[in-house]
PDB file of N, CA and C in Angstrom:
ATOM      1  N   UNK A   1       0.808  -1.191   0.000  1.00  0.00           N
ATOM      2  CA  UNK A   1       0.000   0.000   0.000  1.00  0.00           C
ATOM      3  C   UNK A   1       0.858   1.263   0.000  1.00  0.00           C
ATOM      4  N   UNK A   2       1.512   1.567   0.362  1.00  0.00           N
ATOM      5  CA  UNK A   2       3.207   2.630   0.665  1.00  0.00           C
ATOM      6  C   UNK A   2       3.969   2.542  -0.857  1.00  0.00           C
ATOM      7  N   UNK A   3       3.782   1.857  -1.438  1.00  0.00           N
ATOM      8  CA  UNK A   3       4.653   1.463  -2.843  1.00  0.00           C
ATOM      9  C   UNK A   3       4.209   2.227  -3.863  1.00  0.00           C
ATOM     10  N   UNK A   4       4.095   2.436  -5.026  1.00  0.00           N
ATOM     11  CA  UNK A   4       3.425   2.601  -6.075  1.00  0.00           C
ATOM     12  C   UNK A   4       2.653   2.699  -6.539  1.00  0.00           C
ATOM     13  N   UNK A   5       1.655   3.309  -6.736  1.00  0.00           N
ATOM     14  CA  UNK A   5      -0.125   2.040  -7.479  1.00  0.00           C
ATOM     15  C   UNK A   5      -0.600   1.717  -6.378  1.00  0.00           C
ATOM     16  N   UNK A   6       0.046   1.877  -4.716  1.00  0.00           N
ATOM     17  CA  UNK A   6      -0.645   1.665  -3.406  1.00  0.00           C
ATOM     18  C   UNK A   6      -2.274   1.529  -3.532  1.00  0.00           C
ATOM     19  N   UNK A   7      -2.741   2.658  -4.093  1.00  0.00           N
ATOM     20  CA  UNK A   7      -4.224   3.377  -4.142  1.00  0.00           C
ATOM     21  C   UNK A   7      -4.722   2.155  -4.507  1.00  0.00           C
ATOM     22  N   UNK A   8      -4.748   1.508  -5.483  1.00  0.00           N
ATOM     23  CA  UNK A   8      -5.458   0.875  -5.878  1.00  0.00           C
ATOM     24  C   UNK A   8      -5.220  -0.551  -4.869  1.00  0.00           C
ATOM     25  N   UNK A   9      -4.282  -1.332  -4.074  1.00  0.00           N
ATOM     26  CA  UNK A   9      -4.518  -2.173  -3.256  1.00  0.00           C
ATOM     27  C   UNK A   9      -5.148  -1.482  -1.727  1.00  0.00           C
ATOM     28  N   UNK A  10      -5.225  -0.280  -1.493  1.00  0.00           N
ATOM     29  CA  UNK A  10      -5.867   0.435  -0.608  1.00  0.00           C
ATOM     30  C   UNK A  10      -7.375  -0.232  -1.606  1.00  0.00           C
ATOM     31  N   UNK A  11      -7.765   0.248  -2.200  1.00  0.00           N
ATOM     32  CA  UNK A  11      -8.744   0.434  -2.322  1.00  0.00           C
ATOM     33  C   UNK A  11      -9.698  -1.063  -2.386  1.00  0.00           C
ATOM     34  N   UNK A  12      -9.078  -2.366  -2.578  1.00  0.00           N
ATOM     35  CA  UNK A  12      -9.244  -3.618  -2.429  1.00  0.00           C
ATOM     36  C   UNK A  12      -9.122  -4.404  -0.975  1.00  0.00           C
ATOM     37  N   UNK A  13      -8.498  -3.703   0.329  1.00  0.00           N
ATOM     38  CA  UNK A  13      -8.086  -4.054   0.920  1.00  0.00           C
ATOM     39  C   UNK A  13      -9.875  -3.080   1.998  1.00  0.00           C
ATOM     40  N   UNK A  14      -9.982  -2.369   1.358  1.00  0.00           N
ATOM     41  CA  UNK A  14     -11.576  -1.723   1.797  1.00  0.00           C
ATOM     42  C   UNK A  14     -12.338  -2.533   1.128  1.00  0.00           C
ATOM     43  N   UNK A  15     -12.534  -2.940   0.089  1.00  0.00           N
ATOM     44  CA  UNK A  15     -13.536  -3.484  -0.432  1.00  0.00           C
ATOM     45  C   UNK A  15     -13.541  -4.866   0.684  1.00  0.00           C
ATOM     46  N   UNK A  16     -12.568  -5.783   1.110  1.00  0.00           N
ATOM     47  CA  UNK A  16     -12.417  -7.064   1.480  1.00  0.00           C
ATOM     48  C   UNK A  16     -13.054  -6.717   3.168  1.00  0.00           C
ATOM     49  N   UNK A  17     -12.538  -5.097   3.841  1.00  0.00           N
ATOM     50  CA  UNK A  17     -12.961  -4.743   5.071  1.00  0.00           C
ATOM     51  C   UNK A  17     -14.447  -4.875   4.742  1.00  0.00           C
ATOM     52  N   UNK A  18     -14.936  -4.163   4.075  1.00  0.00           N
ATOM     53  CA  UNK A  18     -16.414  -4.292   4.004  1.00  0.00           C
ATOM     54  C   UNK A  18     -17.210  -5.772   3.750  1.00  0.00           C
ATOM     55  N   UNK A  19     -16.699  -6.627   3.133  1.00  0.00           N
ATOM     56  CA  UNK A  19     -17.613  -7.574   3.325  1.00  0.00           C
ATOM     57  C   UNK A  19     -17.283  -8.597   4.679  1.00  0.00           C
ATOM     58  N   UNK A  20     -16.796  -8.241   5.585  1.00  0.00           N
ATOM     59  CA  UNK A  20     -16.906  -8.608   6.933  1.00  0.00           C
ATOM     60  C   UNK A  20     -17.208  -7.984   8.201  1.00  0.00           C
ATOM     61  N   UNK A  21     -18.298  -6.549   7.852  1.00  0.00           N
ATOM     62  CA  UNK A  21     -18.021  -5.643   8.834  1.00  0.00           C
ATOM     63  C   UNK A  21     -18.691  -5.931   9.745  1.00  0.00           C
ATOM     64  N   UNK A  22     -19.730  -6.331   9.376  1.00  0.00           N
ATOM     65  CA  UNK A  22     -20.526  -6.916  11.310  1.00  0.00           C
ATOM     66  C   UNK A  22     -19.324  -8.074  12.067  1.00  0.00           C
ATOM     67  N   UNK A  23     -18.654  -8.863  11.477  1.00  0.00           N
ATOM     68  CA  UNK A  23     -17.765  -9.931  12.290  1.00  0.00           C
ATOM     69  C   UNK A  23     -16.767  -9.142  12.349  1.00  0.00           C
ATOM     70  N   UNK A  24     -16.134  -7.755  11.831  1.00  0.00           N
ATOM     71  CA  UNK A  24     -15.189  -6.897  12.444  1.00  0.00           C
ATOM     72  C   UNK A  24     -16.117  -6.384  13.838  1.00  0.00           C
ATOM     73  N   UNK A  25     -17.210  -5.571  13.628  1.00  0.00           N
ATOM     74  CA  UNK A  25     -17.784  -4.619  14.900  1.00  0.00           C
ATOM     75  C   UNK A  25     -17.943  -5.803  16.121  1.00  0.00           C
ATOM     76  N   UNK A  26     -18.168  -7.005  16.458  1.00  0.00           N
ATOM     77  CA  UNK A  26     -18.430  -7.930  17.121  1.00  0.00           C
ATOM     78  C   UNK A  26     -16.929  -8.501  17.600  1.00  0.00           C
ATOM     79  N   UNK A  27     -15.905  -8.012  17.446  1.00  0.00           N
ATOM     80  CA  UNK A  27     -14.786  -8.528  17.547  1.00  0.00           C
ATOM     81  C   UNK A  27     -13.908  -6.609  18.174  1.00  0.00           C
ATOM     82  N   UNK A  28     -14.453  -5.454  17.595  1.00  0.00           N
ATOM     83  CA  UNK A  28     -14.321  -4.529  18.111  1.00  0.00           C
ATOM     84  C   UNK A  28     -14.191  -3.693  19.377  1.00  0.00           C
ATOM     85  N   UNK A  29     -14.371  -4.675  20.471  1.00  0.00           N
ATOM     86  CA  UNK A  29     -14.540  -4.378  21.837  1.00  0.00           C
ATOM     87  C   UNK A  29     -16.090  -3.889  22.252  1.00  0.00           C
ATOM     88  N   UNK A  30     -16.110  -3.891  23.727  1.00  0.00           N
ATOM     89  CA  UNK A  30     -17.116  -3.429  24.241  1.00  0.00           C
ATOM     90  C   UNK A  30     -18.007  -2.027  24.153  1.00  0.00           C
ATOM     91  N   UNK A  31     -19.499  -1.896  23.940  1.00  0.00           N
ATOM     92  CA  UNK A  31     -19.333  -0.594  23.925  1.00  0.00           C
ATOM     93  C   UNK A  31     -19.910   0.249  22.864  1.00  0.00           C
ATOM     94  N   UNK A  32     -19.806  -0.413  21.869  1.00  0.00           N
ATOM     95  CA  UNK A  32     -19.286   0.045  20.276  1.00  0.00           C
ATOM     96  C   UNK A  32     -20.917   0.464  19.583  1.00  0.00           C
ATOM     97  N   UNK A  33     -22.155   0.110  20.199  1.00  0.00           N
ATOM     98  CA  UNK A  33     -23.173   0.439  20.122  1.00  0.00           C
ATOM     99  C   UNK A  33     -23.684   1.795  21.023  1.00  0.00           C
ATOM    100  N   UNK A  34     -22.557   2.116  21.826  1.00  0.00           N
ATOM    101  CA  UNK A  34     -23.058   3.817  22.262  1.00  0.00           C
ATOM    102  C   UNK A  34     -22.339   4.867  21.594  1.00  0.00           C
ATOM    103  N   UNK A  35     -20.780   4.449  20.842  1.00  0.00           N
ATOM    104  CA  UNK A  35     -19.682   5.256  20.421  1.00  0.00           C
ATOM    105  C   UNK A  35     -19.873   5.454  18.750  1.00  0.00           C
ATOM    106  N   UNK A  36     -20.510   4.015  18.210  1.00  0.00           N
ATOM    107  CA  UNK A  36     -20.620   4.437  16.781  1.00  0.00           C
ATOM    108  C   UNK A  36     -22.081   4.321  16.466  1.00  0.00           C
ATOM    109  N   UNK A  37     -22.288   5.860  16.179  1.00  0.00           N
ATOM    110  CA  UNK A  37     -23.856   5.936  16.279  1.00  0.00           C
ATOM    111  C   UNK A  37     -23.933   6.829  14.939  1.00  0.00           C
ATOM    112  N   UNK A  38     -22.831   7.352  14.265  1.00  0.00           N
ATOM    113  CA  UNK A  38     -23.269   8.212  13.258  1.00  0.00           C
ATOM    114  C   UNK A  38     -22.920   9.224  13.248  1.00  0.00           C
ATOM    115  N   UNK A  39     -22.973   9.847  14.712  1.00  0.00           N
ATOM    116  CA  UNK A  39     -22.859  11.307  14.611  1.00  0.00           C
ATOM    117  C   UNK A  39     -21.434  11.341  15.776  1.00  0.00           C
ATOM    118  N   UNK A  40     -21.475  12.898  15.293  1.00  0.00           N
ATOM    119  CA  UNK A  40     -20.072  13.353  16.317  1.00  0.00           C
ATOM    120  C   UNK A  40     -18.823  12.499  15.446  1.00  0.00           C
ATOM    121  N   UNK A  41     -18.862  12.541  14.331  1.00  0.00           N
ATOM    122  CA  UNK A  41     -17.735  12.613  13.602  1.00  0.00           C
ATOM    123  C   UNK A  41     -17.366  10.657  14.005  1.00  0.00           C
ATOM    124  N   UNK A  42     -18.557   9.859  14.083  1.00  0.00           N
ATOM    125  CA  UNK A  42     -18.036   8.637  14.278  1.00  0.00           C
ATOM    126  C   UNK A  42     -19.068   7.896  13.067  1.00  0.00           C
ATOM    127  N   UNK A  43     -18.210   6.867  12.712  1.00  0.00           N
ATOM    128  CA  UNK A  43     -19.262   5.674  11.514  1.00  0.00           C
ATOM    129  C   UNK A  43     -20.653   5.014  12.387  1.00  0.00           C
ATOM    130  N   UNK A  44     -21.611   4.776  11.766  1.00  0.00           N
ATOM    131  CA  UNK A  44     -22.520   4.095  12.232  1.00  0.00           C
ATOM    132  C   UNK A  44     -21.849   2.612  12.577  1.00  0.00           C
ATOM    133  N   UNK A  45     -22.359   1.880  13.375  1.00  0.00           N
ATOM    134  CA  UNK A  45     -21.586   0.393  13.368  1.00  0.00           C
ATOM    135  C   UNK A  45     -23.093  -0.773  12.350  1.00  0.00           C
ATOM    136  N   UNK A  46     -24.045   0.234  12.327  1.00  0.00           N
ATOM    137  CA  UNK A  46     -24.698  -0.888  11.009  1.00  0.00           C
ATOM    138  C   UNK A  46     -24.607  -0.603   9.771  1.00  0.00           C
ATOM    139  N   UNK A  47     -23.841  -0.073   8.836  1.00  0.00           N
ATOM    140  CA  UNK A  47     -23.188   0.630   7.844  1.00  0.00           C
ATOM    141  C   UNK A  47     -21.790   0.492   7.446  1.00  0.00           C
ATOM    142  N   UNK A  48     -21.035  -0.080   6.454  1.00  0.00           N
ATOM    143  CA  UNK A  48     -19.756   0.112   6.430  1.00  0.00           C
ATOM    144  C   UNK A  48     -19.614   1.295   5.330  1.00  0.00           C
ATOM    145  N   UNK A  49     -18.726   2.670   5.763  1.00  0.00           N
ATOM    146  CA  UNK A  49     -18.610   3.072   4.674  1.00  0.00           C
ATOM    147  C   UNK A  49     -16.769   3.632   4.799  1.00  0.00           C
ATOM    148  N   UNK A  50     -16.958   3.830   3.648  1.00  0.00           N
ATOM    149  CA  UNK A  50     -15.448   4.820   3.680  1.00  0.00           C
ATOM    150  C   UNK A  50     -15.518   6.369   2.963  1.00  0.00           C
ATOM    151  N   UNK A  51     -13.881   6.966   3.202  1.00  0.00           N
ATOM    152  CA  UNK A  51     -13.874   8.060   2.460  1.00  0.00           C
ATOM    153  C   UNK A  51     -12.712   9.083   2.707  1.00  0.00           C
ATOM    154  N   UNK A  52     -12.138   9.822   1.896  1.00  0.00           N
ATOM    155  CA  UNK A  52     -11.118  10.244   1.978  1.00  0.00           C
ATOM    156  C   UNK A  52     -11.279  11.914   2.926  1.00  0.00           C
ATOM    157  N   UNK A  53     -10.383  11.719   3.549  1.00  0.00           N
ATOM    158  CA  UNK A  53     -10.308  12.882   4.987  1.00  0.00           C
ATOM    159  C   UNK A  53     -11.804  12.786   5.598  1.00  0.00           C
ATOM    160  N   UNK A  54     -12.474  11.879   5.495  1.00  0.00           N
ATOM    161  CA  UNK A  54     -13.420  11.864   6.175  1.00  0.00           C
ATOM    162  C   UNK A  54     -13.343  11.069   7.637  1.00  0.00           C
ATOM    163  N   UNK A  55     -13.606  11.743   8.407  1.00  0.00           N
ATOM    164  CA  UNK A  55     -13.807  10.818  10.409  1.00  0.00           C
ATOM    165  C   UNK A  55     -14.926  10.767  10.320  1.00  0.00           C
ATOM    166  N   UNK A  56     -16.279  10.637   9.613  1.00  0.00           N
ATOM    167  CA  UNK A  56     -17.450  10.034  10.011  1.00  0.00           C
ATOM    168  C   UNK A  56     -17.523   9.107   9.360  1.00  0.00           C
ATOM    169  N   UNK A  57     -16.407   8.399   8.972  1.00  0.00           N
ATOM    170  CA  UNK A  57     -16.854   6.776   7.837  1.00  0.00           C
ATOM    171  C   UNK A  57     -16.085   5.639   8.707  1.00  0.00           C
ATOM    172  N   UNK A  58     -15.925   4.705   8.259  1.00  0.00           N
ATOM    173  CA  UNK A  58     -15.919   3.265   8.862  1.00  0.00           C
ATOM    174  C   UNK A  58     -13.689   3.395   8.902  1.00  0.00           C
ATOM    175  N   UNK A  59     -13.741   3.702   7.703  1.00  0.00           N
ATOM    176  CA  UNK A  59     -12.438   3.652   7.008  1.00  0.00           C
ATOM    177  C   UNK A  59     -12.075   4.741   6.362  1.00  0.00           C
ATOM    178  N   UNK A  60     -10.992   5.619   7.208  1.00  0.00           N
ATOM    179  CA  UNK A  60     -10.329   6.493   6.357  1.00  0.00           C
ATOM    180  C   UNK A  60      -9.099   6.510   5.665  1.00  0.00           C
ATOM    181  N   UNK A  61      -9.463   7.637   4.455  1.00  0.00           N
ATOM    182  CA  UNK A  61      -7.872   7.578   3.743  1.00  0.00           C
ATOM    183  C   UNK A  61      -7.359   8.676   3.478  1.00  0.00           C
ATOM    184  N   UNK A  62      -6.416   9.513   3.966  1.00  0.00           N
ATOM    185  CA  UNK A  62      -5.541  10.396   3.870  1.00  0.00           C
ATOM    186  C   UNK A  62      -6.015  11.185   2.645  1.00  0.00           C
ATOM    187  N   UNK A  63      -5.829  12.604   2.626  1.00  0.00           N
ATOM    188  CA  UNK A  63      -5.718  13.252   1.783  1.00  0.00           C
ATOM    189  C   UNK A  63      -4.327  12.683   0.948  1.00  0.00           C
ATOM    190  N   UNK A  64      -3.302  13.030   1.917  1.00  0.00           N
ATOM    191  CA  UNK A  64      -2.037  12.380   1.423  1.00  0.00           C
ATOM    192  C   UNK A  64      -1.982  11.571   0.618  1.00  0.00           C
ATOM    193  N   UNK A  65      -2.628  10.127   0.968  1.00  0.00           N
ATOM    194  CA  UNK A  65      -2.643   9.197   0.634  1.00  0.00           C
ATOM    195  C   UNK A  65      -3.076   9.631  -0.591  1.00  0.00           C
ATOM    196  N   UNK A  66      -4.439  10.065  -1.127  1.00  0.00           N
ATOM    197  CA  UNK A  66      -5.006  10.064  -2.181  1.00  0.00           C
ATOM    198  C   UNK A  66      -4.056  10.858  -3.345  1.00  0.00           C
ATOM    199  N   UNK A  67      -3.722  11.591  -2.911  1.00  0.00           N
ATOM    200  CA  UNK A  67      -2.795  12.303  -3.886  1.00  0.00           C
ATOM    201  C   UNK A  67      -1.385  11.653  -4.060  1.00  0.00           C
ATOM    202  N   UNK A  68      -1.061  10.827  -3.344  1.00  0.00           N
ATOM    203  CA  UNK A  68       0.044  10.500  -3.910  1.00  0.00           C
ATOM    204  C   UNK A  68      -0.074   9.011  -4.380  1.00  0.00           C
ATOM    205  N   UNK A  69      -1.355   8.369  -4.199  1.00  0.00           N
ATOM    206  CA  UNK A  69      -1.542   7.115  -4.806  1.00  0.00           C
ATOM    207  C   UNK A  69      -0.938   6.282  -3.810  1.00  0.00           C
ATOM    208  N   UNK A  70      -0.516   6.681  -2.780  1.00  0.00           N
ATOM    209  CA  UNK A  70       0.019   5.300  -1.777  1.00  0.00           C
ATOM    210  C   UNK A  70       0.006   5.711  -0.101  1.00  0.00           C
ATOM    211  N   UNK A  71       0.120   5.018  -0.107  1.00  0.00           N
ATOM    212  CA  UNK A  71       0.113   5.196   1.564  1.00  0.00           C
ATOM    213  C   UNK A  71      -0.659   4.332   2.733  1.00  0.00           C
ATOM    214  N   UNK A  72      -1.572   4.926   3.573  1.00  0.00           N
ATOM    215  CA  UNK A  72      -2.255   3.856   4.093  1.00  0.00           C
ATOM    216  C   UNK A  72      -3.544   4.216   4.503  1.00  0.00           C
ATOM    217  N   UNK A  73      -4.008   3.295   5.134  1.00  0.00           N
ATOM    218  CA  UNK A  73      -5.605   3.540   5.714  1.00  0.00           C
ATOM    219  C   UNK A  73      -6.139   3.674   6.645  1.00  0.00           C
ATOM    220  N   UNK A  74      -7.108   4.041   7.713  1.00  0.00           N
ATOM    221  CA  UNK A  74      -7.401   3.939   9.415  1.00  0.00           C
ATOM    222  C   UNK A  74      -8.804   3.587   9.421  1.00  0.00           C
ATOM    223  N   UNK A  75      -8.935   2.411  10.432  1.00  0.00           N
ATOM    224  CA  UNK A  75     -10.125   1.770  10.777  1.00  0.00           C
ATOM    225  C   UNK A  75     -10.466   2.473  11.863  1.00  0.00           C
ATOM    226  N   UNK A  76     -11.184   3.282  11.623  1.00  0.00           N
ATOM    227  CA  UNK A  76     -11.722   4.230  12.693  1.00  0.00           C
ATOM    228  C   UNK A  76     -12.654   3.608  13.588  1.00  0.00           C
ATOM    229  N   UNK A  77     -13.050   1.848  13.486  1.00  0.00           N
ATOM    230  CA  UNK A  77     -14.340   1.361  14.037  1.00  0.00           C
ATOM    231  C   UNK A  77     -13.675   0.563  15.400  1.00  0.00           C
ATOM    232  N   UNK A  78     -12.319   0.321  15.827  1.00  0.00           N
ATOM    233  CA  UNK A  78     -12.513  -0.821  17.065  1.00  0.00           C
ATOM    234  C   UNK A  78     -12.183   0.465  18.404  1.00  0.00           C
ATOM    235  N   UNK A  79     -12.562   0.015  19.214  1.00  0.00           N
ATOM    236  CA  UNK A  79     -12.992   0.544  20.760  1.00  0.00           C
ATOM    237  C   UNK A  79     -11.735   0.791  21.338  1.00  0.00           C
ATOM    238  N   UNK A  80     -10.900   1.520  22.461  1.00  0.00           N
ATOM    239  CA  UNK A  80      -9.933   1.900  22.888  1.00  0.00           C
ATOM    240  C   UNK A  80     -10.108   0.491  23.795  1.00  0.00           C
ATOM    241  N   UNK A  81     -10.942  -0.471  24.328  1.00  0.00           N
ATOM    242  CA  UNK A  81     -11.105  -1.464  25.532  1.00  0.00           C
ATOM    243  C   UNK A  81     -10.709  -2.754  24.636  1.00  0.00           C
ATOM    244  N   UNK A  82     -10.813  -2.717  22.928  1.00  0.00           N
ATOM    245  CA  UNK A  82     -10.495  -4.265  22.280  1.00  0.00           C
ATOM    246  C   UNK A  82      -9.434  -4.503  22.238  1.00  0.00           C
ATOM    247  N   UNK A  83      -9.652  -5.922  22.549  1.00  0.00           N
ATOM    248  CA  UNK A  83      -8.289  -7.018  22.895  1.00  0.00           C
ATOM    249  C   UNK A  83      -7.472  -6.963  21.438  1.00  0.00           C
ATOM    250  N   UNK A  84      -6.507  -6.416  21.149  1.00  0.00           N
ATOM    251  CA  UNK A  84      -5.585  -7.058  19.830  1.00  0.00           C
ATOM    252  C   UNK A  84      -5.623  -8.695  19.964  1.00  0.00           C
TER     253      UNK A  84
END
């Protein structure tokens, strides 16, 4: 994702986040039904979305990132209390 052409395995590596997002939010820690509600700059947790410089989506991606085609991504959805 940092390499070359990054953007475009960023952008596959969201597509693959999204089709597991309820067994991500359930694995997210405790909680996660009072913190991701939508608002106040947080993702809904029944919704996966993404978007670039955006903090109200599931998954963000750098301005940076976008402009330079590489870089990386932030799962804005697991809880400060989940177990790695």
């Amino acid at each position: 994702m940092r390499e070359e052409g990054g953007y475009e395995m960023i952008k596959k590596v969201i597509l693959n986040l999204s089709l597991c997002h309820k067994e991500h939010i359930s694995a997210y820690g405790e909680g996660n039904e009072r913190r991701l509600t939508g608002k106040h700059e947080t993702a809904s947790m029944d919704q996966f979305s993404w978007g670039v410089a955006n903090r109200g989506c599931s998954i963000r991606v750098g301005r940076d990132t976008e402009k330079a085609c590489k870089g990386y991504l932030e799962d804005r959805r697991p809880a400060s209390n989940m177990d790695p």
